[in-house]
N, C-alpha and C. Protein backbone atom coordinates (compact mmCIF):
# COMPACT_ATOMS: atom_id res chain seq x y z
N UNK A 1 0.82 -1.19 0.00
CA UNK A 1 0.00 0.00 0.00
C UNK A 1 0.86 1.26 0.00
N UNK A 2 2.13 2.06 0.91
CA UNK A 2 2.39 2.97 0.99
C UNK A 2 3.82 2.31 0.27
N UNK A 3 3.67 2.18 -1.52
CA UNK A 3 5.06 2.45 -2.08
C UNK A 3 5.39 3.48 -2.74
N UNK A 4 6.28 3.58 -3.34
CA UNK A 4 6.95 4.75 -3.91
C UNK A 4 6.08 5.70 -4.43
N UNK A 5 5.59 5.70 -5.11
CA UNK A 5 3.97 6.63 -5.67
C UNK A 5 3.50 7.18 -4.56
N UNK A 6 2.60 6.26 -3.47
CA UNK A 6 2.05 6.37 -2.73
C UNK A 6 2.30 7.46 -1.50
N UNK A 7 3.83 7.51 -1.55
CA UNK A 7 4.58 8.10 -0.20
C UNK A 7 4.14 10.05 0.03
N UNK A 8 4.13 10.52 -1.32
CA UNK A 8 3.92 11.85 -1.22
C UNK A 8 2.20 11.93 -0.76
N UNK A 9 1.22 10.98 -1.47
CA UNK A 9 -0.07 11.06 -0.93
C UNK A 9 -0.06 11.19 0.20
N UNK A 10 0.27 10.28 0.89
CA UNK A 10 0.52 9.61 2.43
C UNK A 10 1.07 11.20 3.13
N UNK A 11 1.54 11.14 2.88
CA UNK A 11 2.18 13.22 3.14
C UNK A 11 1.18 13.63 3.29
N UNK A 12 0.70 14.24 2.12
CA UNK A 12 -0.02 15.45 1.87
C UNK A 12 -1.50 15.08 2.77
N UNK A 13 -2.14 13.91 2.78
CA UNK A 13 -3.28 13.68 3.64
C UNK A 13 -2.90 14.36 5.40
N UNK A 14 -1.68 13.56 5.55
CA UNK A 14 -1.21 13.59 6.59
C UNK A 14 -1.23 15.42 7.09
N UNK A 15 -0.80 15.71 6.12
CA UNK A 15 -0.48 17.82 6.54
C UNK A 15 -2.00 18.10 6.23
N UNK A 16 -2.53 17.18 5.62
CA UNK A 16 -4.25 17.64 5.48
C UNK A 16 -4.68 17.96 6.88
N UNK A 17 -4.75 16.41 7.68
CA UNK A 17 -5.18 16.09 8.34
C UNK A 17 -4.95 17.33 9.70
N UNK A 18 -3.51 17.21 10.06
CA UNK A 18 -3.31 18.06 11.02
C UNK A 18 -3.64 19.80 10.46
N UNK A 19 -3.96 20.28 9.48
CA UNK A 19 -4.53 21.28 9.61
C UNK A 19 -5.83 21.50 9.41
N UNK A 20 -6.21 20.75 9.16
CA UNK A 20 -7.95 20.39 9.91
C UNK A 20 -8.33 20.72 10.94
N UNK A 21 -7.28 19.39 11.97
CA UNK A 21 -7.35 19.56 13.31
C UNK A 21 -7.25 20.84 13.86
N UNK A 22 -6.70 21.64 13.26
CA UNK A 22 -6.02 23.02 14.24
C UNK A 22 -7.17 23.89 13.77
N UNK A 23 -7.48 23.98 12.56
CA UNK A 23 -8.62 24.52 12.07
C UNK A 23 -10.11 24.50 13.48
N UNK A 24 -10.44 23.02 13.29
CA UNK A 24 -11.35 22.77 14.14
C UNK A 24 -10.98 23.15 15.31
N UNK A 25 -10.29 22.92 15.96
CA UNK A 25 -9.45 23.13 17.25
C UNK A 25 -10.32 25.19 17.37
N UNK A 26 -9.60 25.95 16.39
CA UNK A 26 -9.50 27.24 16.42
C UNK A 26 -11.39 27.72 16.52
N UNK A 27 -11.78 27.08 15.43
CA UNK A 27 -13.48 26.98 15.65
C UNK A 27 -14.09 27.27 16.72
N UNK A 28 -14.00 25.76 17.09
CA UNK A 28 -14.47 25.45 18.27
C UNK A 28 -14.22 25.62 19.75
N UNK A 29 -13.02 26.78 19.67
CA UNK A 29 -12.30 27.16 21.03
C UNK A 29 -12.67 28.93 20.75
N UNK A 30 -12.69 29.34 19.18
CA UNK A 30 -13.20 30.85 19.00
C UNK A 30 -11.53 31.33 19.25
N UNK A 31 -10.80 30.69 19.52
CA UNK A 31 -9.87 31.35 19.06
C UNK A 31 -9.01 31.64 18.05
N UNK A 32 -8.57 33.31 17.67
CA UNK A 32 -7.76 33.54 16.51
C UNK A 32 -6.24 33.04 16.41
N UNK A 33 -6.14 32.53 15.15
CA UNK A 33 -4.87 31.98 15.13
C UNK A 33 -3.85 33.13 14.61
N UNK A 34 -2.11 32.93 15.04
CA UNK A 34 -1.42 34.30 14.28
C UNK A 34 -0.56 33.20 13.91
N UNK A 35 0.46 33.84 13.28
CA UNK A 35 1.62 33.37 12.96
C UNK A 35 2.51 34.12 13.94
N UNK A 36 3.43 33.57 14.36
CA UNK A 36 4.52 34.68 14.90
C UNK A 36 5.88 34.31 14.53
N UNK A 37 6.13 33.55 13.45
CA UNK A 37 7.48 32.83 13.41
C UNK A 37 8.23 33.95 12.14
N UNK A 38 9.50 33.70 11.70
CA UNK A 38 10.33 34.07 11.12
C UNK A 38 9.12 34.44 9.58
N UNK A 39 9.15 36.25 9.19
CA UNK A 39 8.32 36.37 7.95
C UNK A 39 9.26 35.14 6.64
N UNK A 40 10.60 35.07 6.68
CA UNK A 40 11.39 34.29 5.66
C UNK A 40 10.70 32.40 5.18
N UNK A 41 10.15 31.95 6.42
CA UNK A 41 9.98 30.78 6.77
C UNK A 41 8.53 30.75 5.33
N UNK A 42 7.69 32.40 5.84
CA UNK A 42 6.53 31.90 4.24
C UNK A 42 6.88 31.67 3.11
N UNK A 43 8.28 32.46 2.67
CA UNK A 43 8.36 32.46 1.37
C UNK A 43 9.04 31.56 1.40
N UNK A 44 10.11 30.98 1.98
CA UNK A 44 10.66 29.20 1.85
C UNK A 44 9.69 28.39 1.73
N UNK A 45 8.40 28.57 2.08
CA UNK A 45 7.71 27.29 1.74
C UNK A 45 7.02 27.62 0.63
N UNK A 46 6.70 29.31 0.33
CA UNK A 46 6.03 29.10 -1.13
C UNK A 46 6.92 29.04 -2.22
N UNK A 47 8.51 28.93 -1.99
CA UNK A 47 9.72 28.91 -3.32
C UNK A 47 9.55 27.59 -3.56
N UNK A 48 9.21 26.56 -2.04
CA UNK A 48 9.01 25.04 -2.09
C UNK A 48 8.26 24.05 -2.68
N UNK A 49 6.59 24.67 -3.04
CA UNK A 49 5.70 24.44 -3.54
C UNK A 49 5.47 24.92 -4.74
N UNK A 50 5.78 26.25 -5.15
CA UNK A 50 6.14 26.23 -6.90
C UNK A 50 7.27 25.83 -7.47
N UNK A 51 8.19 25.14 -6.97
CA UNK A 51 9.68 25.06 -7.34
C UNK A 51 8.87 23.44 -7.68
N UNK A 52 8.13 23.14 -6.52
CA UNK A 52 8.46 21.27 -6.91
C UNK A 52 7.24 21.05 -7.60
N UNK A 53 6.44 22.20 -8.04
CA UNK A 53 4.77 22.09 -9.05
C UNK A 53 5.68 22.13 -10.03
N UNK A 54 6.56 22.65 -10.81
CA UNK A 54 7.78 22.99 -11.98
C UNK A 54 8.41 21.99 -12.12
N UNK A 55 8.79 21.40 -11.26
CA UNK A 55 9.84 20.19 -10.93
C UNK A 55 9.18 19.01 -11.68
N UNK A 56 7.76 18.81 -11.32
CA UNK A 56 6.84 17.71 -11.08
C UNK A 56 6.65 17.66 -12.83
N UNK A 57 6.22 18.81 -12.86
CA UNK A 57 5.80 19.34 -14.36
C UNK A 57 6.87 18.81 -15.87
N UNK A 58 7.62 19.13 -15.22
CA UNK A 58 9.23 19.04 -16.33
C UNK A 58 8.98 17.33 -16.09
N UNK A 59 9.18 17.13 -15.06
CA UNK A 59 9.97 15.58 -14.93
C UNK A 59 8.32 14.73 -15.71
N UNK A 60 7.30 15.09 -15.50
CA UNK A 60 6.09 14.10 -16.39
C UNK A 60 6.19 14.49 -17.64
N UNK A 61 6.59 15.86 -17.83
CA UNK A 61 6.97 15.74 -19.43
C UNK A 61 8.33 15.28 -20.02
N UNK A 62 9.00 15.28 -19.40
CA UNK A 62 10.33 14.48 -20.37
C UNK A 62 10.26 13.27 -19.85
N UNK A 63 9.50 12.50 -18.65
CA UNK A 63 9.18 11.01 -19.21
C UNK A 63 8.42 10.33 -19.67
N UNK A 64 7.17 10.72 -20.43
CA UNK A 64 6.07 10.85 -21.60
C UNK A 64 6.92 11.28 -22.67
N UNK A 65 8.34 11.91 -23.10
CA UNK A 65 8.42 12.07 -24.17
C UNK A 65 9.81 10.60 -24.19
N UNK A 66 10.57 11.07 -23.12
CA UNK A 66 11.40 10.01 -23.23
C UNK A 66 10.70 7.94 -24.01
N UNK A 67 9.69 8.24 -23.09
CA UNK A 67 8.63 6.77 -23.22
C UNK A 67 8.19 6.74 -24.98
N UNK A 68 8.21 7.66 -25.31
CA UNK A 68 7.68 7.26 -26.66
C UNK A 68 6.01 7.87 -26.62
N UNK A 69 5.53 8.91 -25.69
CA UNK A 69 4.25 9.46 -25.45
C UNK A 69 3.24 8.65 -25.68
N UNK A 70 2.91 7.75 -24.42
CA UNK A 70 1.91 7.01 -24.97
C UNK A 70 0.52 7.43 -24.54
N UNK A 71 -0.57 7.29 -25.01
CA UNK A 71 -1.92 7.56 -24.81
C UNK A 71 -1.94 8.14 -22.99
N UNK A 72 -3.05 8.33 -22.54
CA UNK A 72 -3.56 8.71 -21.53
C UNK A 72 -4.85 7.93 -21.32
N UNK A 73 -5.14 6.91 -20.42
CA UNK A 73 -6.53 6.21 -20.27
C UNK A 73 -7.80 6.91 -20.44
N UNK A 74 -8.41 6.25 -20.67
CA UNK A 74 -8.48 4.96 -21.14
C UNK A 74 -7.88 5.42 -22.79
N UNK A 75 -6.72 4.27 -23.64
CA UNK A 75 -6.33 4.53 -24.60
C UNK A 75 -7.03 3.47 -25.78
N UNK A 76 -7.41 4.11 -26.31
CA UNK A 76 -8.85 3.56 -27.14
C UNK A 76 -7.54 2.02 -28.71
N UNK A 77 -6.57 2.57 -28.76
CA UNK A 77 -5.37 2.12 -29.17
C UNK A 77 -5.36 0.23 -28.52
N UNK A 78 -5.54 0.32 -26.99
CA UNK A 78 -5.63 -1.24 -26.27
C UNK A 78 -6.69 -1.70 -26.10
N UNK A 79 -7.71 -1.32 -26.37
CA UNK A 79 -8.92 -1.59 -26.43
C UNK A 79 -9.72 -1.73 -25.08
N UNK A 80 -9.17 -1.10 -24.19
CA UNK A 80 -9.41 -0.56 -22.65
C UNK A 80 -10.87 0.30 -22.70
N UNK A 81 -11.78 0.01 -21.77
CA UNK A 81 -12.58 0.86 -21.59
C UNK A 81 -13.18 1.61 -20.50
N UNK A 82 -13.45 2.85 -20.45
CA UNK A 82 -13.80 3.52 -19.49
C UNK A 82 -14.36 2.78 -18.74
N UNK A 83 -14.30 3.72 -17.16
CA UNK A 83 -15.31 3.01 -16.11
C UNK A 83 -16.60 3.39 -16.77
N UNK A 84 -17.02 4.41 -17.12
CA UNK A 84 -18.18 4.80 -17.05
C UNK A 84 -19.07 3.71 -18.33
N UNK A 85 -18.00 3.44 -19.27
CA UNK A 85 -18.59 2.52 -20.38
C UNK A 85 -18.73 1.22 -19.47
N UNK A 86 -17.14 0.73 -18.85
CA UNK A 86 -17.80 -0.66 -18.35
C UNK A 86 -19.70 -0.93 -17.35
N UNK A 87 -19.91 0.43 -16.43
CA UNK A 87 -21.13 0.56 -15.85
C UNK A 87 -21.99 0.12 -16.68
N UNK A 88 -22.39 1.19 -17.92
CA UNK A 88 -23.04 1.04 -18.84
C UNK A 88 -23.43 -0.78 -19.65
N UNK A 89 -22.69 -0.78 -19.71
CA UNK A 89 -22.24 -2.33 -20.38
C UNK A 89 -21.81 -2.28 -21.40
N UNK A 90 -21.52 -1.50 -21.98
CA UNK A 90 -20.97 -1.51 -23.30
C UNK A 90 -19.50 -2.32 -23.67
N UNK A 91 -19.53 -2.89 -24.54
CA UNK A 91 -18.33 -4.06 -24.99
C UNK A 91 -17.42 -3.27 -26.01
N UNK A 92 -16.43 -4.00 -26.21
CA UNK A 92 -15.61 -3.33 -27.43
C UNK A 92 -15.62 -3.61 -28.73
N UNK A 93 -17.05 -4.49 -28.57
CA UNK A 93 -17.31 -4.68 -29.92
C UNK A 93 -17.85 -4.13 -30.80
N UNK A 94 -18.49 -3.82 -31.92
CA UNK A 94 -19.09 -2.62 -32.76
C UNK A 94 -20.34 -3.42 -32.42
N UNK A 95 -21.03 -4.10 -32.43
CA UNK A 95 -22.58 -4.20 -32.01
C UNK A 95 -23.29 -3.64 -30.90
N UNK A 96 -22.26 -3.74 -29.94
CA UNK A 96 -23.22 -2.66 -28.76
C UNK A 96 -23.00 -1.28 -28.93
């Protein structure tokens, strides 16, 4: 369950989660939240989050081009079919 793919999800739920909590926490206590830490510390984390949206970006496109760019699912090419077709019932045959 939590492999290589998986590990940044597993993150990001995780930083979900605890700012939820603090969220609710703040709600339900009526109290205002501040920041009081170093002003430098915001912009390190927003150089962090567009640096690695860029990062992310580059690296899915030069390995879609490296790969030989193959389709995007469902790729009508393997004869794969949508969820929404499999619901339906539809086959890959030309009669239905």
């Amino acid at each position: 369950m939590f492999k290589g793919d998986n590990f940044i999800g597993v993150l990001m739920v995780g930083l979900c989660l605890i700012v939820a909590g603090i969220m609710i926490w703040s709600i339900g206590t009526g109290e205002r939240l501040t920041y009081n830490g170093p002003s430098w510390l915001a912009w390190l984390l927003g150089i962090i989050v567009i640096g690695g949206s860029i990062f992310g970006l580059v690296r899915n496109y030069r390995m879609r081009r490296e790969s030989g760019g193959s389709g995007q699912w469902p790729n009508p090419s393997t004869g794969e079919r949508s969820l929404l077709d499999r619901i339906r019932g539809k086959g890959n045959d030309s009669t239905s």
